[in-house]
PDB file of N, CA and C in Angstrom:
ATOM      1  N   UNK A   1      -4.576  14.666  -1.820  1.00  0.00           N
ATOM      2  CA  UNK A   1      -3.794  14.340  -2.989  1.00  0.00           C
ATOM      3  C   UNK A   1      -3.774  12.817  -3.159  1.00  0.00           C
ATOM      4  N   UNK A   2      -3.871  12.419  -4.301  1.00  0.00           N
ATOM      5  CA  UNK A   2      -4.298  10.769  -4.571  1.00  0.00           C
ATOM      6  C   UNK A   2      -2.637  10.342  -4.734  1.00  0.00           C
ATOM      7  N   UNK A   3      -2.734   9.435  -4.091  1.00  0.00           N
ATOM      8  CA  UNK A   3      -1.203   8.367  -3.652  1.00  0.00           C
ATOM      9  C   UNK A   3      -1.070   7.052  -4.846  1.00  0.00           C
ATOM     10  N   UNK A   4      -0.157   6.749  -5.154  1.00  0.00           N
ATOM     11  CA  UNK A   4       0.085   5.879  -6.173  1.00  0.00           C
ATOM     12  C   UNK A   4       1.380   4.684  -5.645  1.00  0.00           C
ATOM     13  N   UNK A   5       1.388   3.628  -6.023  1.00  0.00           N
ATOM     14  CA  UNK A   5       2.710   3.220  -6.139  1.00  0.00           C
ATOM     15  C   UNK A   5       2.809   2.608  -7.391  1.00  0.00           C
ATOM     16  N   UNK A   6       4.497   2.214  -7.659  1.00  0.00           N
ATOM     17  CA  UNK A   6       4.232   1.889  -8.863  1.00  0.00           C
ATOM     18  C   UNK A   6       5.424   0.793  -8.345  1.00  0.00           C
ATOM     19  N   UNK A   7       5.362  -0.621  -9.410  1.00  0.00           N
ATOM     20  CA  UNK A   7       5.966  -1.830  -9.155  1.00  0.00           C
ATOM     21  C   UNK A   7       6.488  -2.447 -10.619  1.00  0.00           C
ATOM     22  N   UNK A   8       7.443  -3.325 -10.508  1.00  0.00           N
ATOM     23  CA  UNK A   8       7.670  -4.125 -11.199  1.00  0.00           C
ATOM     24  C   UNK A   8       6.485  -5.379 -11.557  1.00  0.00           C
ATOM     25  N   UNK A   9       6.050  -5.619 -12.701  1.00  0.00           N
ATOM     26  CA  UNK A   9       5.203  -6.673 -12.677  1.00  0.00           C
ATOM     27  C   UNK A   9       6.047  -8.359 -12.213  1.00  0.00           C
ATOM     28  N   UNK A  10       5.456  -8.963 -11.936  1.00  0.00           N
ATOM     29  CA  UNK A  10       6.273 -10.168 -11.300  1.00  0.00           C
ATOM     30  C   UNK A  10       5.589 -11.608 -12.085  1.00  0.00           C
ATOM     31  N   UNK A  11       6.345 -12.383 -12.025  1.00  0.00           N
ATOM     32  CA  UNK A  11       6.313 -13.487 -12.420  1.00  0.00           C
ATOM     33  C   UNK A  11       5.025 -14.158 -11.547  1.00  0.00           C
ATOM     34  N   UNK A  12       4.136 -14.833 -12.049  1.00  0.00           N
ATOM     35  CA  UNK A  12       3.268 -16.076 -11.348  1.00  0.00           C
ATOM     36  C   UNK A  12       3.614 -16.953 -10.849  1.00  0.00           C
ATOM     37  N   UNK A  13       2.698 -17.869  -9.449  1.00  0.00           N
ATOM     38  CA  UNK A  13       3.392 -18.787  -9.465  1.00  0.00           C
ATOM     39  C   UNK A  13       3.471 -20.087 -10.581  1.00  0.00           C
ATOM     40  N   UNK A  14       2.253 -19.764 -11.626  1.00  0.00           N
ATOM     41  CA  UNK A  14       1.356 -20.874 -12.449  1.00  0.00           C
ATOM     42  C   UNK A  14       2.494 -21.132 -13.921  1.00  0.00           C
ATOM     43  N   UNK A  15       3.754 -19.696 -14.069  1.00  0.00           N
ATOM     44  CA  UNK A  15       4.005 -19.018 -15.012  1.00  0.00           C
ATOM     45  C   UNK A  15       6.086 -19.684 -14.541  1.00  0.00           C
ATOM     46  N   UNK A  16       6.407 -20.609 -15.567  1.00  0.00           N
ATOM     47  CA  UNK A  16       7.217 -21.486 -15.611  1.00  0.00           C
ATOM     48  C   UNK A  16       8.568 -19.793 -16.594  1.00  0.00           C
ATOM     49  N   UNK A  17       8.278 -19.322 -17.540  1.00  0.00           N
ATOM     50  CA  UNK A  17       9.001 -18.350 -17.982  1.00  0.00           C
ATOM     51  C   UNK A  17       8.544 -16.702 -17.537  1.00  0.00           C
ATOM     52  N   UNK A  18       9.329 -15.812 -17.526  1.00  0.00           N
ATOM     53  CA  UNK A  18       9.240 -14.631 -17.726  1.00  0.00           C
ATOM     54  C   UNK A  18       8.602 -13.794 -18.437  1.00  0.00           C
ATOM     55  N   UNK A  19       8.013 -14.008 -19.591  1.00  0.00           N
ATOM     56  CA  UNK A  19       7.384 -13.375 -19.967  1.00  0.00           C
ATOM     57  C   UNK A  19       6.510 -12.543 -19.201  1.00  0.00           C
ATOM     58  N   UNK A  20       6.308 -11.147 -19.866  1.00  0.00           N
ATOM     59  CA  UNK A  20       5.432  -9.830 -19.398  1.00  0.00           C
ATOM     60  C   UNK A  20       6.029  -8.971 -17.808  1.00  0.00           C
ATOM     61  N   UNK A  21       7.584  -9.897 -17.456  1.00  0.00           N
ATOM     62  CA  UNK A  21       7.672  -9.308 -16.540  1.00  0.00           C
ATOM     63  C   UNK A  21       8.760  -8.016 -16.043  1.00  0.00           C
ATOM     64  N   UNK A  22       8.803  -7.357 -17.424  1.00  0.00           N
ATOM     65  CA  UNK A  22       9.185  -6.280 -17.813  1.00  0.00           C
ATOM     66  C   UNK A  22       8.671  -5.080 -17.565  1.00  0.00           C
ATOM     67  N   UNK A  23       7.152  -5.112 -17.447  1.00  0.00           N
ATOM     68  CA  UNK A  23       6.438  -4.133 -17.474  1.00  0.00           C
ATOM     69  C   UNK A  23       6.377  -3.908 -16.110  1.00  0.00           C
ATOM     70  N   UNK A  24       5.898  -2.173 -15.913  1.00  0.00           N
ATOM     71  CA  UNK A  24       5.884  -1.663 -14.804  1.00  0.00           C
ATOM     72  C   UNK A  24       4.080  -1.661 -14.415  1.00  0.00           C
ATOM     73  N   UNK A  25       3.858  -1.391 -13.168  1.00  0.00           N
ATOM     74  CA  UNK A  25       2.277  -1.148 -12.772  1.00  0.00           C
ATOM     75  C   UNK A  25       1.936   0.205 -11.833  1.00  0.00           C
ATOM     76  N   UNK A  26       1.410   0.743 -12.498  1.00  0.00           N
ATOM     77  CA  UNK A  26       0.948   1.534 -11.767  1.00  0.00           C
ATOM     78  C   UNK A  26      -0.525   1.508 -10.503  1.00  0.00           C
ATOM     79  N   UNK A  27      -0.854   1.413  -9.567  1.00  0.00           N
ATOM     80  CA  UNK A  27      -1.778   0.985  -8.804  1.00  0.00           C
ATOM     81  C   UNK A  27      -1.847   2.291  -7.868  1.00  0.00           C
ATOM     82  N   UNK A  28      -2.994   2.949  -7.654  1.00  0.00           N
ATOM     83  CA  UNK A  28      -3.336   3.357  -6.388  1.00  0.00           C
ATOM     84  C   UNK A  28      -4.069   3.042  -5.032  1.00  0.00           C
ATOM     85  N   UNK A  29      -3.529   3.850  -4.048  1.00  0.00           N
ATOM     86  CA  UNK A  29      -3.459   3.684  -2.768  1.00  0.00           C
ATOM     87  C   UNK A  29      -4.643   3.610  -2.294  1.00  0.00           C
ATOM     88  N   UNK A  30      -5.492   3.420  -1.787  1.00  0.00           N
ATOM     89  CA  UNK A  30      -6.574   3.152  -0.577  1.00  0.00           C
ATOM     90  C   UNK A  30      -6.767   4.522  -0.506  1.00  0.00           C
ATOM     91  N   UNK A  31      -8.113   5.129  -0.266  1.00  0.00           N
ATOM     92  CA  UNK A  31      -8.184   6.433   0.554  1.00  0.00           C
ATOM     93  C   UNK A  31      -9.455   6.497   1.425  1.00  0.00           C
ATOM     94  N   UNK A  32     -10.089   5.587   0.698  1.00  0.00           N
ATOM     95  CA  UNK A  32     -11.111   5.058   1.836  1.00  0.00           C
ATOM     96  C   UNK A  32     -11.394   3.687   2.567  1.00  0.00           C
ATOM     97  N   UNK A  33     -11.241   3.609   4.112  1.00  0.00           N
ATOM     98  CA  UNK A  33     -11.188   2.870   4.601  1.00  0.00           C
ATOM     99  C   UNK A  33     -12.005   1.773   4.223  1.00  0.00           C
ATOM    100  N   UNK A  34     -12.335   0.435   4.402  1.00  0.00           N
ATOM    101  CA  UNK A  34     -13.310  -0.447   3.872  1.00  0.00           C
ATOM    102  C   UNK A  34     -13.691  -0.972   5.134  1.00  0.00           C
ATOM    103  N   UNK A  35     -15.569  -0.958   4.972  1.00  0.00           N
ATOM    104  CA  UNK A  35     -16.222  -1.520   5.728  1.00  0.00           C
ATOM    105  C   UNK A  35     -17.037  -2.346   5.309  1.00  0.00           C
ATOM    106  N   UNK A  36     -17.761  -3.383   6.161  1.00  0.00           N
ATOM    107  CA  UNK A  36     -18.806  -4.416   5.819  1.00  0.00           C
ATOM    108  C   UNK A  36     -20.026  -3.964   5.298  1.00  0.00           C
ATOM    109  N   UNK A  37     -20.393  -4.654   4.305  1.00  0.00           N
ATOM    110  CA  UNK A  37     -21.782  -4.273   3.742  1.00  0.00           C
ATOM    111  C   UNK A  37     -22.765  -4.418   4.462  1.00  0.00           C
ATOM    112  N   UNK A  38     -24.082  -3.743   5.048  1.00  0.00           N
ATOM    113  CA  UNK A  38     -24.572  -3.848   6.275  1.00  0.00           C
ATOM    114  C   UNK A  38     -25.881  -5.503   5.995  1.00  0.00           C
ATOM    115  N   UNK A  39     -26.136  -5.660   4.364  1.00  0.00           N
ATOM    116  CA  UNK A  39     -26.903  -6.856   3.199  1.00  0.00           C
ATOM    117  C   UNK A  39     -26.494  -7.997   3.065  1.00  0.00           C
ATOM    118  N   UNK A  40     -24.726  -8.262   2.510  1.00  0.00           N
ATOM    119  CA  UNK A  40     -24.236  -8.625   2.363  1.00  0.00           C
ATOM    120  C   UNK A  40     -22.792  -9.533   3.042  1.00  0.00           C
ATOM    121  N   UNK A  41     -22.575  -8.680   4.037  1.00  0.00           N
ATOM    122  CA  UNK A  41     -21.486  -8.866   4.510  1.00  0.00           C
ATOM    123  C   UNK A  41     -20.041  -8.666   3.984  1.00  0.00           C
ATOM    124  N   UNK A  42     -20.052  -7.993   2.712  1.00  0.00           N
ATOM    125  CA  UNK A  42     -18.828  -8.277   2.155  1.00  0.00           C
ATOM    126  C   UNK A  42     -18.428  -6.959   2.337  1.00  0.00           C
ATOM    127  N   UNK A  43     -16.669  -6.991   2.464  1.00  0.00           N
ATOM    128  CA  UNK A  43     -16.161  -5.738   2.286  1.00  0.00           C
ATOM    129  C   UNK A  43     -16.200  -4.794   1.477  1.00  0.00           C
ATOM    130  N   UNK A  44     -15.999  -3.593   1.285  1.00  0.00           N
ATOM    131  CA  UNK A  44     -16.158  -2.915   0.216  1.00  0.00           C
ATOM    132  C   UNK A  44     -16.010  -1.081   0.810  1.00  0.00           C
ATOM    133  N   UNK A  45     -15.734  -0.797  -0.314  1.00  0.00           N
ATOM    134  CA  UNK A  45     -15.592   1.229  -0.202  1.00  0.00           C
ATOM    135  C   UNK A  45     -15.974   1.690  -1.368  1.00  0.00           C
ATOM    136  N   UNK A  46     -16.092   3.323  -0.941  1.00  0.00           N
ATOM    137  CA  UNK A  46     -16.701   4.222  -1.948  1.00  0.00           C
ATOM    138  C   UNK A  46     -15.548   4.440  -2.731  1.00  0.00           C
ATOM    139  N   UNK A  47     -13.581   3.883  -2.601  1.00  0.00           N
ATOM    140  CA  UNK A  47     -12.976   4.351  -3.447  1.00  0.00           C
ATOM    141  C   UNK A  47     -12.769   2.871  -4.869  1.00  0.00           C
ATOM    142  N   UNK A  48     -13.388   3.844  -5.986  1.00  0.00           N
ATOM    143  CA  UNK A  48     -12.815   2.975  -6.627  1.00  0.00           C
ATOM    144  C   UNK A  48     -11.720   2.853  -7.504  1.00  0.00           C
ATOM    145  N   UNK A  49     -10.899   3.471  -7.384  1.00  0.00           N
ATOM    146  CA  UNK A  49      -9.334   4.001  -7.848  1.00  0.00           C
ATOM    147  C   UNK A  49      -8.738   2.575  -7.799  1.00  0.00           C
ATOM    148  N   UNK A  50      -8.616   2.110  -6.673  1.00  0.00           N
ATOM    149  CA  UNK A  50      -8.450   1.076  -5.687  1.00  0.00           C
ATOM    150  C   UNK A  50      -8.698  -0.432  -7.296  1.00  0.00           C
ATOM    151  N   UNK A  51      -9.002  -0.055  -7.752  1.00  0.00           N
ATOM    152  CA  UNK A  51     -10.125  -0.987  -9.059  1.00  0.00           C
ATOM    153  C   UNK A  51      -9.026  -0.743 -10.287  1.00  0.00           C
ATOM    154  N   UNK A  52      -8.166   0.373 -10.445  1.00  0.00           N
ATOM    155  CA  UNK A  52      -7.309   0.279 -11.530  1.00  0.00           C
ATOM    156  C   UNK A  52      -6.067   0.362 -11.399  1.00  0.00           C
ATOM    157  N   UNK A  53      -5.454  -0.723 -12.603  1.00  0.00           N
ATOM    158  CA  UNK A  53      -3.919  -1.216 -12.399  1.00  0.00           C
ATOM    159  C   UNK A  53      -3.534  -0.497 -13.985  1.00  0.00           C
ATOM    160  N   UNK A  54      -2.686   0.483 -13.913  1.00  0.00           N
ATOM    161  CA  UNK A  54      -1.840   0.861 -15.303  1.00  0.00           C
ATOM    162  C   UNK A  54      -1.023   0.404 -15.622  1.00  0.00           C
ATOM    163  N   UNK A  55      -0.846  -0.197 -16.812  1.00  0.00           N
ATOM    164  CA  UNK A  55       0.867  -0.608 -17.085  1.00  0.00           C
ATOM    165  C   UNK A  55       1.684  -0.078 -18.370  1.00  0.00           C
ATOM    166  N   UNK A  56       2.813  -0.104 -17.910  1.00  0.00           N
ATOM    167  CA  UNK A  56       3.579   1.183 -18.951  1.00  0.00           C
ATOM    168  C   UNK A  56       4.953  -0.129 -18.966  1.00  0.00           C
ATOM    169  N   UNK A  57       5.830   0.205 -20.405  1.00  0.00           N
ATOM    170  CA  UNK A  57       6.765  -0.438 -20.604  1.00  0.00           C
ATOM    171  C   UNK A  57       7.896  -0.088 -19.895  1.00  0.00           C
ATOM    172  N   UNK A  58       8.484   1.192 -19.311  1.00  0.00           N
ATOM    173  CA  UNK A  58       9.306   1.146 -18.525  1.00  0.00           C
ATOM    174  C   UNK A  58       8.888   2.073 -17.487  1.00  0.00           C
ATOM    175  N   UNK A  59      10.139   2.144 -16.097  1.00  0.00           N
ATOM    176  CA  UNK A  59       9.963   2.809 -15.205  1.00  0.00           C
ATOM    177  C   UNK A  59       9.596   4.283 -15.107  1.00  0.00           C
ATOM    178  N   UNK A  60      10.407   4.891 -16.254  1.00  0.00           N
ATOM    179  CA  UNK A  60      10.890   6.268 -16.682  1.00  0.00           C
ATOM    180  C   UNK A  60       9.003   6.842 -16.843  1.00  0.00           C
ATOM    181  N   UNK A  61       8.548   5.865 -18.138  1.00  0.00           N
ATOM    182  CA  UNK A  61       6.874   6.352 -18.189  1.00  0.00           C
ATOM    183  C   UNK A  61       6.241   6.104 -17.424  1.00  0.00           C
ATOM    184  N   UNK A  62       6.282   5.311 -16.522  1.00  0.00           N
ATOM    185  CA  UNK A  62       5.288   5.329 -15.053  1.00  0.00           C
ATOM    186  C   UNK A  62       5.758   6.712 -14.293  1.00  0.00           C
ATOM    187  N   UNK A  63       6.384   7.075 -14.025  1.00  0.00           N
ATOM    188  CA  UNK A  63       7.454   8.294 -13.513  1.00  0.00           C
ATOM    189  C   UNK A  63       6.402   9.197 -13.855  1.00  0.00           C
ATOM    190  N   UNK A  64       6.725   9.665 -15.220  1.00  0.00           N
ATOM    191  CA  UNK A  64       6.119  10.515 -16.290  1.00  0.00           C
ATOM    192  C   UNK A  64       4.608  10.775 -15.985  1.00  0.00           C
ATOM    193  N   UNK A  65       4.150   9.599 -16.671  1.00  0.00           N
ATOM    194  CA  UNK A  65       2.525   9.928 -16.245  1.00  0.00           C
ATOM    195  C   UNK A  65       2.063  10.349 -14.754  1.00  0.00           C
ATOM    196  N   UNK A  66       2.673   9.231 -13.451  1.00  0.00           N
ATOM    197  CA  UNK A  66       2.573  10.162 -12.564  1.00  0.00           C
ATOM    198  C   UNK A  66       2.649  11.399 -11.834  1.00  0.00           C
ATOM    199  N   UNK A  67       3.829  11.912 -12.476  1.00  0.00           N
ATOM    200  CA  UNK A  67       4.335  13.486 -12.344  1.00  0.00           C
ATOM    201  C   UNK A  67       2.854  14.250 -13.334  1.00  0.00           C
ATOM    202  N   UNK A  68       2.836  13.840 -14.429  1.00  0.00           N
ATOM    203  CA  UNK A  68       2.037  14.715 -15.458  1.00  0.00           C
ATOM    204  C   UNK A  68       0.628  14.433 -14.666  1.00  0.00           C
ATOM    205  N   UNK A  69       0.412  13.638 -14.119  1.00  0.00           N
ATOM    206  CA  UNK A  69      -1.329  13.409 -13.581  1.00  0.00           C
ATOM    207  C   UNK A  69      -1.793  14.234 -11.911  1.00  0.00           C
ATOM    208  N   UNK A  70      -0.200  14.576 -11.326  1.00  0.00           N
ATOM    209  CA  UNK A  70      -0.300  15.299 -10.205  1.00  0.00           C
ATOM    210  C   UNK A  70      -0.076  14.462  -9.197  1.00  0.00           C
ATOM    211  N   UNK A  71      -0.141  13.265  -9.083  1.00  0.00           N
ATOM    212  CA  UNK A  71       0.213  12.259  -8.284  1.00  0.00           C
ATOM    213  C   UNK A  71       1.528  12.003  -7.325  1.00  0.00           C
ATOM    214  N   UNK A  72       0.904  11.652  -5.890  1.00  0.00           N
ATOM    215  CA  UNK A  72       2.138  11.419  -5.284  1.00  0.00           C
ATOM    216  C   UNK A  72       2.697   9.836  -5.198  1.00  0.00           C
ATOM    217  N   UNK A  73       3.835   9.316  -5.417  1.00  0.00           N
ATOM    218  CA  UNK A  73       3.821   8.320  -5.707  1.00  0.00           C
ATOM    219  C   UNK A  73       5.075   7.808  -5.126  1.00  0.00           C
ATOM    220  N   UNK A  74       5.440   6.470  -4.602  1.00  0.00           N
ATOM    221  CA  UNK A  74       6.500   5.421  -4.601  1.00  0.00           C
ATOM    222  C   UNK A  74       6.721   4.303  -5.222  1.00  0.00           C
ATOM    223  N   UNK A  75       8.023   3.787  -5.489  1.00  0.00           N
ATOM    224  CA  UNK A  75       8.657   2.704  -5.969  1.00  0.00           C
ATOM    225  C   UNK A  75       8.880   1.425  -5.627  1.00  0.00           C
ATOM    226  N   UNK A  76       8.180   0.565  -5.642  1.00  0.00           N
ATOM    227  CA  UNK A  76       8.595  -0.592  -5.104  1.00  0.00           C
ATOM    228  C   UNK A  76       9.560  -1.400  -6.005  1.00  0.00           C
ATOM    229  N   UNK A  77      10.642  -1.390  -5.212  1.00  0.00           N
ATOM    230  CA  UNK A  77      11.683  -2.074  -5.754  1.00  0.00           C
ATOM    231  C   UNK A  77      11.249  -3.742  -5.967  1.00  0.00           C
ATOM    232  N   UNK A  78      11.917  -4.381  -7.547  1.00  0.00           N
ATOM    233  CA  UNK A  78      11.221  -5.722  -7.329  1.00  0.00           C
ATOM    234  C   UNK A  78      12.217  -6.669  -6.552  1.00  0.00           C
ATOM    235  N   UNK A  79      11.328  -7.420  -6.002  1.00  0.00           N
ATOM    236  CA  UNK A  79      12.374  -8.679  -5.364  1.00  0.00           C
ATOM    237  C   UNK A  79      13.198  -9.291  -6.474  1.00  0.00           C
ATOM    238  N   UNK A  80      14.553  -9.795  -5.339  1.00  0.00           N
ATOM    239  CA  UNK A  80      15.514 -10.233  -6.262  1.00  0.00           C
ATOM    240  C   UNK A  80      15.265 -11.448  -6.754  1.00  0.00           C
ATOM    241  N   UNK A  81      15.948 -12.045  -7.732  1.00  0.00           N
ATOM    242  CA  UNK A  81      15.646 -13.014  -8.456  1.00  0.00           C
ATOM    243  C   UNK A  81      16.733 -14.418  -6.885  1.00  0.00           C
ATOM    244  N   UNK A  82      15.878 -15.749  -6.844  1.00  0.00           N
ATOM    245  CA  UNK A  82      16.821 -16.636  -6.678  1.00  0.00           C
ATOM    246  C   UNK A  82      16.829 -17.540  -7.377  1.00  0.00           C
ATOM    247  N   UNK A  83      18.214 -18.107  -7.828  1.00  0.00           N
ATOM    248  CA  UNK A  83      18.220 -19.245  -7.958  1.00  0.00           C
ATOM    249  C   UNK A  83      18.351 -20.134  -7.617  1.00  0.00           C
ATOM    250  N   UNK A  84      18.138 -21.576  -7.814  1.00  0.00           N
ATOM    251  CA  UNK A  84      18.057 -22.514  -6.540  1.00  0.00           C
ATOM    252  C   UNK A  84      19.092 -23.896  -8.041  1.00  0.00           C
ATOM    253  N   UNK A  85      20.211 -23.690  -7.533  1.00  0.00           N
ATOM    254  CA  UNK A  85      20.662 -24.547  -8.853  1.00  0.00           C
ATOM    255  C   UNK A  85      20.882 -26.006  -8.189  1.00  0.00           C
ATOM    256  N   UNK A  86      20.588 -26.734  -9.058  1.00  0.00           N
ATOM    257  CA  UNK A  86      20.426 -27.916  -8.717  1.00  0.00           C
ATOM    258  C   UNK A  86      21.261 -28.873  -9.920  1.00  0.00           C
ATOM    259  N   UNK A  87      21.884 -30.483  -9.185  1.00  0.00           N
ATOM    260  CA  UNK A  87      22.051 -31.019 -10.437  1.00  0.00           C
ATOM    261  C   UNK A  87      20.460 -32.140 -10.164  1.00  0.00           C
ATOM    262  N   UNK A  88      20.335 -32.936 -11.617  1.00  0.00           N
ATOM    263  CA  UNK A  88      19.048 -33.617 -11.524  1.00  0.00           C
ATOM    264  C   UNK A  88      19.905 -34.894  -9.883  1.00  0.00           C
ATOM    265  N   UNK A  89      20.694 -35.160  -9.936  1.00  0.00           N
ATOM    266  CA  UNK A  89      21.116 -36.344  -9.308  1.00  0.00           C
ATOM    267  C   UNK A  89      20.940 -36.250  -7.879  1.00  0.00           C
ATOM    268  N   UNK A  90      20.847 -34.961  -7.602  1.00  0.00           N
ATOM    269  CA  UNK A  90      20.311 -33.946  -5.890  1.00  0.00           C
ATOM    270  C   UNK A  90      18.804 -34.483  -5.496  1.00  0.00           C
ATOM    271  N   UNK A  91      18.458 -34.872  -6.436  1.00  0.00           N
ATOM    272  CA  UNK A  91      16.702 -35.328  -6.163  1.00  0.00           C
ATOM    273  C   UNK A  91      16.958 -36.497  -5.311  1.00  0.00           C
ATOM    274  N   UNK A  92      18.262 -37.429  -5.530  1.00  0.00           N
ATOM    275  CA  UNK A  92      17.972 -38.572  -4.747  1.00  0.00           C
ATOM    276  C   UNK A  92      18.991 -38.901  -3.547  1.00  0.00           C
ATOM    277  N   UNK A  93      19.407 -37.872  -3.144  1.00  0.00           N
ATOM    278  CA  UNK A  93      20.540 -38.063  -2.188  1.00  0.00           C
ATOM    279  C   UNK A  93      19.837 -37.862  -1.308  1.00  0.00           C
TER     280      UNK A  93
END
């Protein structure tokens, strides 16, 4: 049975506002181990599931499609937000 998790999308580090980080992701699990290319050297497997990220506007339709697709699946809760409040005058103490 093909394994799924599904996540909160998260902020970048490159990415100063929030935007897009509403959306949920759907990603599946690994099912084949990865080994070295015997040519190349590079890693790699026969799964390529592993290759697609879904994204749905809320939790409820990631839910949904996974239930409707047969999928077993978990939640990764997103990390909490910190804030780090500062006044500007903290820069020079």
């Amino acid at each position: 049975m093909t394994q799924a998790r599904i996540l909160q999308k998260a902020k970048n580090a490159m990415q100063s506002g929030r935007y897009g980080t509403g959306s949920w992701i759907l990603e599946f699990e690994r099912q084949d181990a990865q080994r070295a290319d015997p040519l190349m050297g590079w890693a790699g497997s026969r799964d390529t599931k592993t290759q697609l990220t879904l994204s749905f506007p809320t939790l409820d339709a990631a839910k949904a499609y996974a239930e409707k697709q047969g999928l077993t699946y978990h939640v990764v809760p997103a990390a909490p937000r910190v804030l780090k409040l500062q006044s500007y005058a903290d820069n020079f103490r």
